[in-house]
PDB file of N, CA and C in Angstrom:
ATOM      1  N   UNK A   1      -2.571  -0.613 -11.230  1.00  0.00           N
ATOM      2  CA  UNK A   1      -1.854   0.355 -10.467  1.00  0.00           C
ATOM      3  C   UNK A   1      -0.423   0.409 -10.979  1.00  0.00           C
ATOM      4  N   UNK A   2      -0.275   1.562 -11.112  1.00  0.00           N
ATOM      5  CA  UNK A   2       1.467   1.689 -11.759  1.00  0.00           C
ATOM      6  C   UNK A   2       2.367   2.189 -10.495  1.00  0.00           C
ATOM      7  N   UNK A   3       3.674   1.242 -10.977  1.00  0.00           N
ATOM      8  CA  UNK A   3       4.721   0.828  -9.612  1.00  0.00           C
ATOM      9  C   UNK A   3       5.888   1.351  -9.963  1.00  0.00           C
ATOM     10  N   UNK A   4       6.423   1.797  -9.014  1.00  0.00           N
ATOM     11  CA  UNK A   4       8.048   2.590  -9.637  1.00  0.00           C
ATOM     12  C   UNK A   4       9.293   1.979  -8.586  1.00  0.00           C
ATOM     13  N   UNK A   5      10.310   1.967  -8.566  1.00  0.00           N
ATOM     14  CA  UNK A   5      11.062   2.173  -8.046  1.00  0.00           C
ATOM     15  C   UNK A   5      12.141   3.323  -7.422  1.00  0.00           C
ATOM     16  N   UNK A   6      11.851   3.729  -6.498  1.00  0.00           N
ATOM     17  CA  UNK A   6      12.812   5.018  -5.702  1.00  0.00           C
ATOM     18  C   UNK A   6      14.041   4.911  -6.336  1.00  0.00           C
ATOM     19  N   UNK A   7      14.582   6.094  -6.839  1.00  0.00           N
ATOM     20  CA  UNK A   7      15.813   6.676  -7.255  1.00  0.00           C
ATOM     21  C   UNK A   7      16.909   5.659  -6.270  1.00  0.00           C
ATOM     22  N   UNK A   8      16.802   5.385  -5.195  1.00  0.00           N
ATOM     23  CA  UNK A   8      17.802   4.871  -4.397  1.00  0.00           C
ATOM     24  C   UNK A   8      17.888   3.402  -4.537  1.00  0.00           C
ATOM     25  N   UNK A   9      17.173   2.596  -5.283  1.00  0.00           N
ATOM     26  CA  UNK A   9      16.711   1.223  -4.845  1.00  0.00           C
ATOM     27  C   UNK A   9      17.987   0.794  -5.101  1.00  0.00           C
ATOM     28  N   UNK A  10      17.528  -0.304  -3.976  1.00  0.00           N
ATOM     29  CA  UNK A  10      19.007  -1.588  -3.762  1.00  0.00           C
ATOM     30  C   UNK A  10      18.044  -2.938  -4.373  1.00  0.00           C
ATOM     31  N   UNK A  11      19.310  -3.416  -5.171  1.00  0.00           N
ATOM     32  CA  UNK A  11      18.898  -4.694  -6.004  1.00  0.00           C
ATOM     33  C   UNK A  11      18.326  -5.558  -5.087  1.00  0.00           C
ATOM     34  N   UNK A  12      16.801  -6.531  -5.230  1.00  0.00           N
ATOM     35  CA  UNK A  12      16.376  -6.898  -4.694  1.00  0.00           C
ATOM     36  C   UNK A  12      16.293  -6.948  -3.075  1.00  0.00           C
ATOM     37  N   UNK A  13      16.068  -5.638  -2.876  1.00  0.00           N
ATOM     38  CA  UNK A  13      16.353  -5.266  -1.322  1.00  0.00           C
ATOM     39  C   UNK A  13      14.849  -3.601  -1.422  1.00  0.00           C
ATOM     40  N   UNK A  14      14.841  -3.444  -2.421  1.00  0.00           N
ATOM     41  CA  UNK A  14      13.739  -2.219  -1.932  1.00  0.00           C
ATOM     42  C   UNK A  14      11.790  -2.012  -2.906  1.00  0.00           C
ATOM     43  N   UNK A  15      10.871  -2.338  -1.465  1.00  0.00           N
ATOM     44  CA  UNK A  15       9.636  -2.441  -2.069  1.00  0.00           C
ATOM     45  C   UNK A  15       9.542  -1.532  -2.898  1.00  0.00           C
ATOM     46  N   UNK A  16       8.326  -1.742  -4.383  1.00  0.00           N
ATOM     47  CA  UNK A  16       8.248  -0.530  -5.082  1.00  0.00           C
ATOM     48  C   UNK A  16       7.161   0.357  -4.431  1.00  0.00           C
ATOM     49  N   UNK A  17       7.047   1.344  -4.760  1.00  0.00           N
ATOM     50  CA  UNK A  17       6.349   2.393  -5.007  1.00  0.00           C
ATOM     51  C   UNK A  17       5.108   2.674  -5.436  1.00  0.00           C
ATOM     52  N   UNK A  18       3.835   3.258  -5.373  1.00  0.00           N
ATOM     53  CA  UNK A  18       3.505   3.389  -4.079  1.00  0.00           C
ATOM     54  C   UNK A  18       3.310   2.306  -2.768  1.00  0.00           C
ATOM     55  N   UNK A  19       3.604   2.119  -1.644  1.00  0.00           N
ATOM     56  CA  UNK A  19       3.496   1.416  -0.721  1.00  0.00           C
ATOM     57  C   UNK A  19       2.289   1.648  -0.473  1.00  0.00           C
ATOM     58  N   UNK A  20       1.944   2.754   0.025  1.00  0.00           N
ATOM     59  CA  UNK A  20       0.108   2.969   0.529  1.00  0.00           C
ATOM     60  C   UNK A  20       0.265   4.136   1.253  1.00  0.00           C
ATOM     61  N   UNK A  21      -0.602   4.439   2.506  1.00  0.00           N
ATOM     62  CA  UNK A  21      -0.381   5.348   2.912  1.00  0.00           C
ATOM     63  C   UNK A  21       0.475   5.307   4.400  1.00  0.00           C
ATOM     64  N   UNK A  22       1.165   6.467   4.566  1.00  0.00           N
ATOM     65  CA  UNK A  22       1.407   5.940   5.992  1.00  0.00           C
ATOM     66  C   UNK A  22       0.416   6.011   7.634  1.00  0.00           C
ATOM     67  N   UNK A  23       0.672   5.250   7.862  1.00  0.00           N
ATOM     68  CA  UNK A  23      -0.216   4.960   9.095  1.00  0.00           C
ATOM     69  C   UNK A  23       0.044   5.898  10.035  1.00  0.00           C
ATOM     70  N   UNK A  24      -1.291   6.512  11.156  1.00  0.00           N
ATOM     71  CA  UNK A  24      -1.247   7.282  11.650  1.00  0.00           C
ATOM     72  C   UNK A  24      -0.262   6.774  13.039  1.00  0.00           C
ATOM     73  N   UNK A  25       0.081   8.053  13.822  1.00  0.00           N
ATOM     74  CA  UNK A  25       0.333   7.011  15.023  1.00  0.00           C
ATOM     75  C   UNK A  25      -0.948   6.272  16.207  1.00  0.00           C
ATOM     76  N   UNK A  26      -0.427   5.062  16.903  1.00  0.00           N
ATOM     77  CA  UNK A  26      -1.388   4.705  17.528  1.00  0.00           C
ATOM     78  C   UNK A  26      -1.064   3.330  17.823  1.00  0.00           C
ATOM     79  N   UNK A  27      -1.996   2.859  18.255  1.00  0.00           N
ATOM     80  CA  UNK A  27      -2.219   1.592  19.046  1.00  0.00           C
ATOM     81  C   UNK A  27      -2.788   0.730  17.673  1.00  0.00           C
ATOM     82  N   UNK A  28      -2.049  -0.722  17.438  1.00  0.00           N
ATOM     83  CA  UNK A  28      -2.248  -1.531  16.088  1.00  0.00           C
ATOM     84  C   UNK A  28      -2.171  -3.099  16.488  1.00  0.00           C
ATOM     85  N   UNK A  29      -2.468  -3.821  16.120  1.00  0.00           N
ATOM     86  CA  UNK A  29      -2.009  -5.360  15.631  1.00  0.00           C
ATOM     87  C   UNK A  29      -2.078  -5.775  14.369  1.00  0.00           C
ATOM     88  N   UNK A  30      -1.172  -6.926  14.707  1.00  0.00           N
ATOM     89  CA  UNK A  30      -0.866  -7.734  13.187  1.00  0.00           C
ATOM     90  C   UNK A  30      -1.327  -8.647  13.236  1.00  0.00           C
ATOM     91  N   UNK A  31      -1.904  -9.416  12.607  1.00  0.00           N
ATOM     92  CA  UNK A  31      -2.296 -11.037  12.450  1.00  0.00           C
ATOM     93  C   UNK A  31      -1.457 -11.747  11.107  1.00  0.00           C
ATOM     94  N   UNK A  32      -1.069 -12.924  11.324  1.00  0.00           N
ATOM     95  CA  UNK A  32      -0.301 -13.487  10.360  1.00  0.00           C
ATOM     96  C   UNK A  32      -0.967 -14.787  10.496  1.00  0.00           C
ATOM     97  N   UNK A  33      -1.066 -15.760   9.735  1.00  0.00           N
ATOM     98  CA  UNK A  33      -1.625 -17.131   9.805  1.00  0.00           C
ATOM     99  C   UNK A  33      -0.752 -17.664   8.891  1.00  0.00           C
ATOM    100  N   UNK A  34      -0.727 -19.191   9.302  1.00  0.00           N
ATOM    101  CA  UNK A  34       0.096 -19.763   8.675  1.00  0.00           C
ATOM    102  C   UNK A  34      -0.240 -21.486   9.087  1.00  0.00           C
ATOM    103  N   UNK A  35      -0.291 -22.162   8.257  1.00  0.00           N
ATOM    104  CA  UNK A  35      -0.578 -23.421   8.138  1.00  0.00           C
ATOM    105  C   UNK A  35      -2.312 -23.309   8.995  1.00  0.00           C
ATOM    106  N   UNK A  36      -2.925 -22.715   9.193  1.00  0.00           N
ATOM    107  CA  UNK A  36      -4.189 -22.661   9.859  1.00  0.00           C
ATOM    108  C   UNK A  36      -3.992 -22.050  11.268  1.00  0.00           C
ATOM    109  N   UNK A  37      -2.660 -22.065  11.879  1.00  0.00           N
ATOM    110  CA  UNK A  37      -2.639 -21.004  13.176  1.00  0.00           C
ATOM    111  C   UNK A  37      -2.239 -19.583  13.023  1.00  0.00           C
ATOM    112  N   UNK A  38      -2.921 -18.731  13.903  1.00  0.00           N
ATOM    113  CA  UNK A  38      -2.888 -17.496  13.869  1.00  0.00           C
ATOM    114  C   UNK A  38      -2.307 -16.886  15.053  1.00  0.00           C
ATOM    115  N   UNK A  39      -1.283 -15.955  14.597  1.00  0.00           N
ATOM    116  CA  UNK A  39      -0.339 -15.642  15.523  1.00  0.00           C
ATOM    117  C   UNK A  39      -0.992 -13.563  15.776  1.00  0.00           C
ATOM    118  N   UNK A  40      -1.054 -13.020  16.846  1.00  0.00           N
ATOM    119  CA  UNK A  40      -1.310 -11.739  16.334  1.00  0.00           C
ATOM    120  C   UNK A  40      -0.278 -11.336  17.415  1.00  0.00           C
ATOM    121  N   UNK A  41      -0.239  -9.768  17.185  1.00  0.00           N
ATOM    122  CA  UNK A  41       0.960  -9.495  18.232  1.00  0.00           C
ATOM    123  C   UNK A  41       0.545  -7.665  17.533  1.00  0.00           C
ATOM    124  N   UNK A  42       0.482  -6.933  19.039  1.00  0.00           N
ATOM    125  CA  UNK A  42       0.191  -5.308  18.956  1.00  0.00           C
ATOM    126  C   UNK A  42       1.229  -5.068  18.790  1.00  0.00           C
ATOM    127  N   UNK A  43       1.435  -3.628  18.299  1.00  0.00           N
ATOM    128  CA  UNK A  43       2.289  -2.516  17.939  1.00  0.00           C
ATOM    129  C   UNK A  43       1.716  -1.545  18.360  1.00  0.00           C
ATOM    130  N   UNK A  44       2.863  -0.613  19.089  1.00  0.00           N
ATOM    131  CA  UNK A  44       2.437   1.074  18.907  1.00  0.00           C
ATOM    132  C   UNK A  44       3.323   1.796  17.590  1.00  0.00           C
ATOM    133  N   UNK A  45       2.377   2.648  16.755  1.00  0.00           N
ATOM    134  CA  UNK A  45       3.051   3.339  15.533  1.00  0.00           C
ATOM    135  C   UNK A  45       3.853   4.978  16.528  1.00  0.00           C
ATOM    136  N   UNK A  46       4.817   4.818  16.559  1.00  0.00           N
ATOM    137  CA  UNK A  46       5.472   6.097  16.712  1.00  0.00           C
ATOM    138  C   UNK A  46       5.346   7.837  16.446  1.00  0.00           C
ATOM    139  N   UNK A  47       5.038   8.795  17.060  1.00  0.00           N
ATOM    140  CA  UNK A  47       4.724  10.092  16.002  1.00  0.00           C
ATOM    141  C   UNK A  47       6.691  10.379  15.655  1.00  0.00           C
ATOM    142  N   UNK A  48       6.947  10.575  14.851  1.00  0.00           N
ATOM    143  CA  UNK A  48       8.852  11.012  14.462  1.00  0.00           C
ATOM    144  C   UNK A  48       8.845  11.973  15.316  1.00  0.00           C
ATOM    145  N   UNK A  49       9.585  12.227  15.879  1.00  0.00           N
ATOM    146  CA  UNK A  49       9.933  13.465  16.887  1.00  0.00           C
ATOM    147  C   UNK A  49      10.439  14.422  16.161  1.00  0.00           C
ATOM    148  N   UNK A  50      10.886  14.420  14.959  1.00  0.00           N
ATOM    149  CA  UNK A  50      11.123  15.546  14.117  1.00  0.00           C
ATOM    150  C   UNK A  50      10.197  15.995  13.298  1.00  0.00           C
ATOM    151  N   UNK A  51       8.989  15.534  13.315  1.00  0.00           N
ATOM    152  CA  UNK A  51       7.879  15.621  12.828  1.00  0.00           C
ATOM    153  C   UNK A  51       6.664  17.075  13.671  1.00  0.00           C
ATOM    154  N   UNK A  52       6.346  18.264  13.360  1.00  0.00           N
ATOM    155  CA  UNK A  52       6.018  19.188  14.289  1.00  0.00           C
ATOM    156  C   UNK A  52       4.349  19.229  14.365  1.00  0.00           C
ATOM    157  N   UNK A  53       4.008  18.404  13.179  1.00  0.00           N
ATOM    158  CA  UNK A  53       2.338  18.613  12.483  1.00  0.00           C
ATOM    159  C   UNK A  53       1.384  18.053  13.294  1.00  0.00           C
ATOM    160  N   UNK A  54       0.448  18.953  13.969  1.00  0.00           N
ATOM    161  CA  UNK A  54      -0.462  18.050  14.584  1.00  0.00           C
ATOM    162  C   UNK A  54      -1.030  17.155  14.317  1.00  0.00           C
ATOM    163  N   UNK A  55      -1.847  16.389  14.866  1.00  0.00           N
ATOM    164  CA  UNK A  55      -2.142  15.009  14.727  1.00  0.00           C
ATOM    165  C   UNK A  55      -3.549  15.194  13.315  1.00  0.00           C
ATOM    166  N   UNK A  56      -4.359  16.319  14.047  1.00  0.00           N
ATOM    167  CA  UNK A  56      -5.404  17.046  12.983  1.00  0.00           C
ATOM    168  C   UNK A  56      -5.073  16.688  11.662  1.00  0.00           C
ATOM    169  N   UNK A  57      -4.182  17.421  11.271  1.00  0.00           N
ATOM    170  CA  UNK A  57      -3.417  17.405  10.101  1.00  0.00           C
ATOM    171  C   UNK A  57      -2.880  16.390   9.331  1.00  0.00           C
ATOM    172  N   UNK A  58      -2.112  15.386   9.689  1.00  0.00           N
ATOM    173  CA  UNK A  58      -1.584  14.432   9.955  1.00  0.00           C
ATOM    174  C   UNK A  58      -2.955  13.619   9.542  1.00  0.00           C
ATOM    175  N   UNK A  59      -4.426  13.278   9.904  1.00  0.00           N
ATOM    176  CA  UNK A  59      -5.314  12.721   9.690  1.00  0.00           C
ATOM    177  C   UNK A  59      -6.011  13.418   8.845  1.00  0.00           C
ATOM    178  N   UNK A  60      -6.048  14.862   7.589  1.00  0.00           N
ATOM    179  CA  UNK A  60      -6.440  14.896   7.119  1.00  0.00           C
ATOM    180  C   UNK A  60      -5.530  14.416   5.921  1.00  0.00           C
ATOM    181  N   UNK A  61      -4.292  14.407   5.824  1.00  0.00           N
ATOM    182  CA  UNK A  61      -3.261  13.963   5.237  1.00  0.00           C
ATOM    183  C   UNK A  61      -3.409  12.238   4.988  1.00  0.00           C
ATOM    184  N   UNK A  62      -3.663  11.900   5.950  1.00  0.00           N
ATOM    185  CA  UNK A  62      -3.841  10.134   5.582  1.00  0.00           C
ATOM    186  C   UNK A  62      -5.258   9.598   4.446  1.00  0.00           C
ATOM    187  N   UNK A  63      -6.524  10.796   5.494  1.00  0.00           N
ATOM    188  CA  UNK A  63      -7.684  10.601   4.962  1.00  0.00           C
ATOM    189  C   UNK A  63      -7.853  10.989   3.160  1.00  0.00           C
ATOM    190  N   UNK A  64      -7.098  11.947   3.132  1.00  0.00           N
ATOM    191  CA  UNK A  64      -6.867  12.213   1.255  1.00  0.00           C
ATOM    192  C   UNK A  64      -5.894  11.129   0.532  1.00  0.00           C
ATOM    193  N   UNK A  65      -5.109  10.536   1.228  1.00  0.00           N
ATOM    194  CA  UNK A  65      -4.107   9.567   0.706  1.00  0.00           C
ATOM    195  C   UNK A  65      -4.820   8.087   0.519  1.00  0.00           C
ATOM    196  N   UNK A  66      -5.801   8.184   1.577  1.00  0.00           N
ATOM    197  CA  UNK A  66      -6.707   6.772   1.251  1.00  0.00           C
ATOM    198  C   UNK A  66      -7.729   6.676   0.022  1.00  0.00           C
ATOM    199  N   UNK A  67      -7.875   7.657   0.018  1.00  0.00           N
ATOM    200  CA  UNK A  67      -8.844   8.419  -1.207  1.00  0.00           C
ATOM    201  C   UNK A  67      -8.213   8.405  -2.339  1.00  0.00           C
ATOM    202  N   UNK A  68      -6.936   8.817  -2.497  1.00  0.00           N
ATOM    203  CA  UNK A  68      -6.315   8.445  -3.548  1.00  0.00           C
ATOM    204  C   UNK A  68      -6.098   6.835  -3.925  1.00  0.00           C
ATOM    205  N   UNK A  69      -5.492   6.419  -2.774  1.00  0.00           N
ATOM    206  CA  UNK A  69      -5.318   5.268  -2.694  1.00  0.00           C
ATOM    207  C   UNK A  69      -6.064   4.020  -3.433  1.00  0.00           C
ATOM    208  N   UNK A  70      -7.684   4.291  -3.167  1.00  0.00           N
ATOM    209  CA  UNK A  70      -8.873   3.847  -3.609  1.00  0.00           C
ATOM    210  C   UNK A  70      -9.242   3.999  -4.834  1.00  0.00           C
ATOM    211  N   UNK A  71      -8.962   5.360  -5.528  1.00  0.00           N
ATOM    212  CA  UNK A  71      -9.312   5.880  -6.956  1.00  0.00           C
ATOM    213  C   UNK A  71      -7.965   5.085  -7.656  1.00  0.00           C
ATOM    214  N   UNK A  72      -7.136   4.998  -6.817  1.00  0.00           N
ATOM    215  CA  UNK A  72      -5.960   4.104  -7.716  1.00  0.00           C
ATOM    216  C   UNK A  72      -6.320   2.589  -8.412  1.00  0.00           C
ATOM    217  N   UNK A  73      -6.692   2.079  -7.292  1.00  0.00           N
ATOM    218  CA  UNK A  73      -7.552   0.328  -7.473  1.00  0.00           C
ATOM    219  C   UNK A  73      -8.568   0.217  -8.247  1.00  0.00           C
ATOM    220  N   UNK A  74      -9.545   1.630  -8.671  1.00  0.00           N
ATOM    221  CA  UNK A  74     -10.158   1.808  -9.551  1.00  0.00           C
ATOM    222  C   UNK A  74      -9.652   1.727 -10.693  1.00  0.00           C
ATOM    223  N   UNK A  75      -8.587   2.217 -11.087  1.00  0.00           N
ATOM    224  CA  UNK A  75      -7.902   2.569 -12.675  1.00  0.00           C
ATOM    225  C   UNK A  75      -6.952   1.585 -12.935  1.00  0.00           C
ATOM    226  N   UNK A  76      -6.943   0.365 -12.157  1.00  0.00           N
ATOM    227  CA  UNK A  76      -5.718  -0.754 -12.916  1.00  0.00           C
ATOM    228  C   UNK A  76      -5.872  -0.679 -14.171  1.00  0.00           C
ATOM    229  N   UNK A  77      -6.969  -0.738 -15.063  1.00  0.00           N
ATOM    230  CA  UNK A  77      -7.140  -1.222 -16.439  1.00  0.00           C
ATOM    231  C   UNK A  77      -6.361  -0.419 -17.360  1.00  0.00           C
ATOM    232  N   UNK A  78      -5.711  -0.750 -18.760  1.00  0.00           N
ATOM    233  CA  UNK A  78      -4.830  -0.520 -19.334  1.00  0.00           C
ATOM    234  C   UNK A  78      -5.745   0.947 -19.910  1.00  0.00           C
ATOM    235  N   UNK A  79      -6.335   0.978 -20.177  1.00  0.00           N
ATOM    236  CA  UNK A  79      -7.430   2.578 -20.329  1.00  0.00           C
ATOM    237  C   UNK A  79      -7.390   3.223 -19.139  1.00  0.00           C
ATOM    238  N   UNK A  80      -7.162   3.314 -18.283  1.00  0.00           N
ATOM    239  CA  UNK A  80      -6.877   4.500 -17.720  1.00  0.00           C
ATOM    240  C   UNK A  80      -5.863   4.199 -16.612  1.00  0.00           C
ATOM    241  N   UNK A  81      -4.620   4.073 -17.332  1.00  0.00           N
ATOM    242  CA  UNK A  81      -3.377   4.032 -16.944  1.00  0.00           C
ATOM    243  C   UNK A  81      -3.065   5.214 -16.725  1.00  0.00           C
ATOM    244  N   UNK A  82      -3.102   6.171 -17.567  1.00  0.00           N
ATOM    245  CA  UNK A  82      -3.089   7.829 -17.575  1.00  0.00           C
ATOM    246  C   UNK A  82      -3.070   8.165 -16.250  1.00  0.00           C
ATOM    247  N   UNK A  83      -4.574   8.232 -15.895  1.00  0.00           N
ATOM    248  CA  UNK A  83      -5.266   8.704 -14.522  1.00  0.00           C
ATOM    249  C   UNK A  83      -4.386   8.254 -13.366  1.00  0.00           C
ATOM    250  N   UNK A  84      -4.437   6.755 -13.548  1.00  0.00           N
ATOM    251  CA  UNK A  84      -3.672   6.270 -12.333  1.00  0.00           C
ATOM    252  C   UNK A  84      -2.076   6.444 -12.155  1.00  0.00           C
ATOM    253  N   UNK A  85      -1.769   7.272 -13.293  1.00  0.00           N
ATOM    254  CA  UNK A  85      -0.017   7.290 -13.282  1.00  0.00           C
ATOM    255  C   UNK A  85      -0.081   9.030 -11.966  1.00  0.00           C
ATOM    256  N   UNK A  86      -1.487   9.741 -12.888  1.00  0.00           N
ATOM    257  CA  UNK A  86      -1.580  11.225 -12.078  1.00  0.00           C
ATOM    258  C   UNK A  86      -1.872  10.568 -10.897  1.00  0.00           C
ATOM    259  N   UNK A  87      -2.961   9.648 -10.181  1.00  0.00           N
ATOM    260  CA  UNK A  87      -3.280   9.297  -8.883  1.00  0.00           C
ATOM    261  C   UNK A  87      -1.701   9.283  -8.438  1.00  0.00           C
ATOM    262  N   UNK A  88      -0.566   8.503  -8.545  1.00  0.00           N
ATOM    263  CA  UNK A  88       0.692   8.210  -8.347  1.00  0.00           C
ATOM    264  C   UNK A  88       1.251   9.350  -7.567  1.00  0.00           C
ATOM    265  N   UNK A  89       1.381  10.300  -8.664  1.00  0.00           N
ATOM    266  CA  UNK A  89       1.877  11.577  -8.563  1.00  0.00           C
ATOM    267  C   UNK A  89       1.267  12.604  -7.486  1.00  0.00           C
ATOM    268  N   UNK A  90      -0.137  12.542  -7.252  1.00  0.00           N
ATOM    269  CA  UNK A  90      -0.670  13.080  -6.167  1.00  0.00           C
ATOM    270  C   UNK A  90      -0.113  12.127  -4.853  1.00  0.00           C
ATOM    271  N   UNK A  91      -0.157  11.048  -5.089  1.00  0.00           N
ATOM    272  CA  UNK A  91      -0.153  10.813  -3.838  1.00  0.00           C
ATOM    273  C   UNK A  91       1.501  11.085  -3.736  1.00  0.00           C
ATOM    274  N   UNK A  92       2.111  10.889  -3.992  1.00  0.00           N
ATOM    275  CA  UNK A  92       3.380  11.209  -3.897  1.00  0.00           C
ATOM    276  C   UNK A  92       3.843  12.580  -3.348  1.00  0.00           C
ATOM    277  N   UNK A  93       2.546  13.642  -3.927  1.00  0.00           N
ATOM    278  CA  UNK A  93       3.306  14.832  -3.677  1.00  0.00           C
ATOM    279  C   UNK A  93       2.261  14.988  -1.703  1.00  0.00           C
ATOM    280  N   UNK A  94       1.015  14.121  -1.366  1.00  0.00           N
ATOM    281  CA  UNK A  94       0.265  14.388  -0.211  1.00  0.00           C
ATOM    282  C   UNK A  94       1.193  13.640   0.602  1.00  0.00           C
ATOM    283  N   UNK A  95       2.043  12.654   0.491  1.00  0.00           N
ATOM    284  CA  UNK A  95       2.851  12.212   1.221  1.00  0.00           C
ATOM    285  C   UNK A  95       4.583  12.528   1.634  1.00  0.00           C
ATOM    286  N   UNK A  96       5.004  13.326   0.321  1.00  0.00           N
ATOM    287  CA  UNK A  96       6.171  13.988   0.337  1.00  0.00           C
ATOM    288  C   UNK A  96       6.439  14.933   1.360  1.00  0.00           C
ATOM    289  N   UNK A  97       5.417  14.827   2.271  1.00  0.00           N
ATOM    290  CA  UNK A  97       5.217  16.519   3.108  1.00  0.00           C
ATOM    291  C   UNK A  97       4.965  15.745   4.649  1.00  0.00           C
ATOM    292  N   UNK A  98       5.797  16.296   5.398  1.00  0.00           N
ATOM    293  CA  UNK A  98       4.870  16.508   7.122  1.00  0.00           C
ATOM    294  C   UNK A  98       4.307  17.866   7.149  1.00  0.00           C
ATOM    295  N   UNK A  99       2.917  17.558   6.220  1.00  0.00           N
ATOM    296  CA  UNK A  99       2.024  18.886   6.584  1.00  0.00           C
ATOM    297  C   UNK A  99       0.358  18.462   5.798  1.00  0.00           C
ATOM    298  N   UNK A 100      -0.409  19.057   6.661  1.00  0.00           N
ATOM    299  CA  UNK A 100      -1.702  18.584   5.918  1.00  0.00           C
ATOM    300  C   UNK A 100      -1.449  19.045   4.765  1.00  0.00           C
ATOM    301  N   UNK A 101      -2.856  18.638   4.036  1.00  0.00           N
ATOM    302  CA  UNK A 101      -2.491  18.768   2.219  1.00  0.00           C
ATOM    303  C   UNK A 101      -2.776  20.197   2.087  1.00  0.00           C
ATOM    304  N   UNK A 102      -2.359  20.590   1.147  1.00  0.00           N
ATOM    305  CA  UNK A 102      -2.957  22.158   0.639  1.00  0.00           C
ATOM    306  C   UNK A 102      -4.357  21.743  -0.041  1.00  0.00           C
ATOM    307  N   UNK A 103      -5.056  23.381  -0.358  1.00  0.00           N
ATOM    308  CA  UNK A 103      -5.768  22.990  -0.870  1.00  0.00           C
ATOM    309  C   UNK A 103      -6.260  22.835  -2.375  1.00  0.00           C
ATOM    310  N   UNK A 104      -4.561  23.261  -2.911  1.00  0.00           N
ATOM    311  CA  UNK A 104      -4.389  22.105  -4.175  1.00  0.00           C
ATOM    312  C   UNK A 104      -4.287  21.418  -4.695  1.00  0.00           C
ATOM    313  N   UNK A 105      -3.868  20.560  -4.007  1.00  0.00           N
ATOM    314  CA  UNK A 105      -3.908  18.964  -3.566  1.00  0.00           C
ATOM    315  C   UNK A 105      -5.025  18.128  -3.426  1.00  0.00           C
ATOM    316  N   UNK A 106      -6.200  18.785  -2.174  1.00  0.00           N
ATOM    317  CA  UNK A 106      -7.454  18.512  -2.476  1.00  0.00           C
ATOM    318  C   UNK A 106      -8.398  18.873  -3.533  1.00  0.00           C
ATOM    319  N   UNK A 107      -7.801  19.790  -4.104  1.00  0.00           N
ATOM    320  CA  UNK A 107      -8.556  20.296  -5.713  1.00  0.00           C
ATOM    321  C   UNK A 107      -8.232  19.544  -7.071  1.00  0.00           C
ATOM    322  N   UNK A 108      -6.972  18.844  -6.632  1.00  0.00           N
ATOM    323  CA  UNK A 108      -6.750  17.608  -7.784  1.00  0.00           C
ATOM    324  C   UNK A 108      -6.997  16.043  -7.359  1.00  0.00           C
ATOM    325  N   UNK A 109      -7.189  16.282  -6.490  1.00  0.00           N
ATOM    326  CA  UNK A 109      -7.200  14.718  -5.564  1.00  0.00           C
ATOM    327  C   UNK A 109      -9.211  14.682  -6.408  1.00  0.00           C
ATOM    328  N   UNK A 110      -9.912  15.913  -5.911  1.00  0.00           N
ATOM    329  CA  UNK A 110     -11.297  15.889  -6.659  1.00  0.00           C
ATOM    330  C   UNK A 110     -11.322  16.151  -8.414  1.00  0.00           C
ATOM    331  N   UNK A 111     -10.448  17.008  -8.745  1.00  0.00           N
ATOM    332  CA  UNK A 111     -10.749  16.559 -10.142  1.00  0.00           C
ATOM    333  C   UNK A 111     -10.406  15.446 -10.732  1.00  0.00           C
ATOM    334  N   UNK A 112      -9.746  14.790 -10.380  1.00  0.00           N
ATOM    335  CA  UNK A 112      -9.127  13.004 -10.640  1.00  0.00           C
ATOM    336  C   UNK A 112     -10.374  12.253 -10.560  1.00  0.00           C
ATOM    337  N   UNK A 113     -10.855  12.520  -9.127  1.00  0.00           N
ATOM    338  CA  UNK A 113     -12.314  11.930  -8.850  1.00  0.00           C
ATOM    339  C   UNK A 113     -13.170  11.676  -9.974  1.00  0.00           C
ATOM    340  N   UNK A 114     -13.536  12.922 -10.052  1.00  0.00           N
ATOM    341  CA  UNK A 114     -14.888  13.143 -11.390  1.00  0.00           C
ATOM    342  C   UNK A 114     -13.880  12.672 -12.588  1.00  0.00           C
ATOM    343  N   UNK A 115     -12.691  12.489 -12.605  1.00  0.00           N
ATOM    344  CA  UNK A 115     -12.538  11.702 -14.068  1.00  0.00           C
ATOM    345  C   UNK A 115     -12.687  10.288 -14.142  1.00  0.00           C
ATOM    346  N   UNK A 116     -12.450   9.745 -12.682  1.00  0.00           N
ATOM    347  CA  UNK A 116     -12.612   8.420 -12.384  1.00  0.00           C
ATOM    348  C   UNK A 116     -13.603   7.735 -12.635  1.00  0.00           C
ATOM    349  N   UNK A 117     -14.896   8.704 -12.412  1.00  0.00           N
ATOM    350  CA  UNK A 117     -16.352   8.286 -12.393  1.00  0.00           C
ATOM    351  C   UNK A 117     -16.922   8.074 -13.800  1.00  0.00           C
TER     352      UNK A 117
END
């Protein structure tokens, strides 16, 4: 998987790129373990209030980003670095947006597919 750093990064202060997808809003927990005990503790994920996109949307937006996401973990290998630099770039542009994907987006998100295979 190929990793970038955001135009903005602060020296050892900012994760790279891609992170994953973002999580819908909702009801979550964490589990952490450590020395053999396990600590868990819920979260609610927030919708942004400046955010206008229904939730619909919003979940077809995650559901193509996981998809990418997946075809990414497929292409670590130094042969198809290519592919996975374009996986990058899609997902970048399905996540750049509060708006479901177009359906050009889903038309490259599938031709990536069939190159994957």
């Amino acid at each position: 998987m190929r990793y970038d750093y955001p135009m903005t990064a602060v020296y050892d202060d900012t994760p790279r790129e891609p992170r994953g997808p973002i999580a819908l809003p909702g009801e979550y927990s964490v589990k952490v373990t450590v020395d053999g005990k396990s600590f868990t503790q819920p979260f609610t994920a927030k919708m942004d209030p400046r955010v206008k996109t229904p939730l619909a949307g919003l979940r077809q937006q995650f559901d193509l980003a996981m998809k990418v996401v997946e075809l990414m973990s497929r292409t670590k290998s130094p042969d198809k670095a290519r592919v996975n630099g374009e996986l990058s770039r899609v997902l970048e542009a399905i996540e750049g947006s509060d708006a479901a994907p177009t359906p050009q987006m889903a038309a490259a998100v599938a031709e990536l597919q069939q190159r994957v295979k």
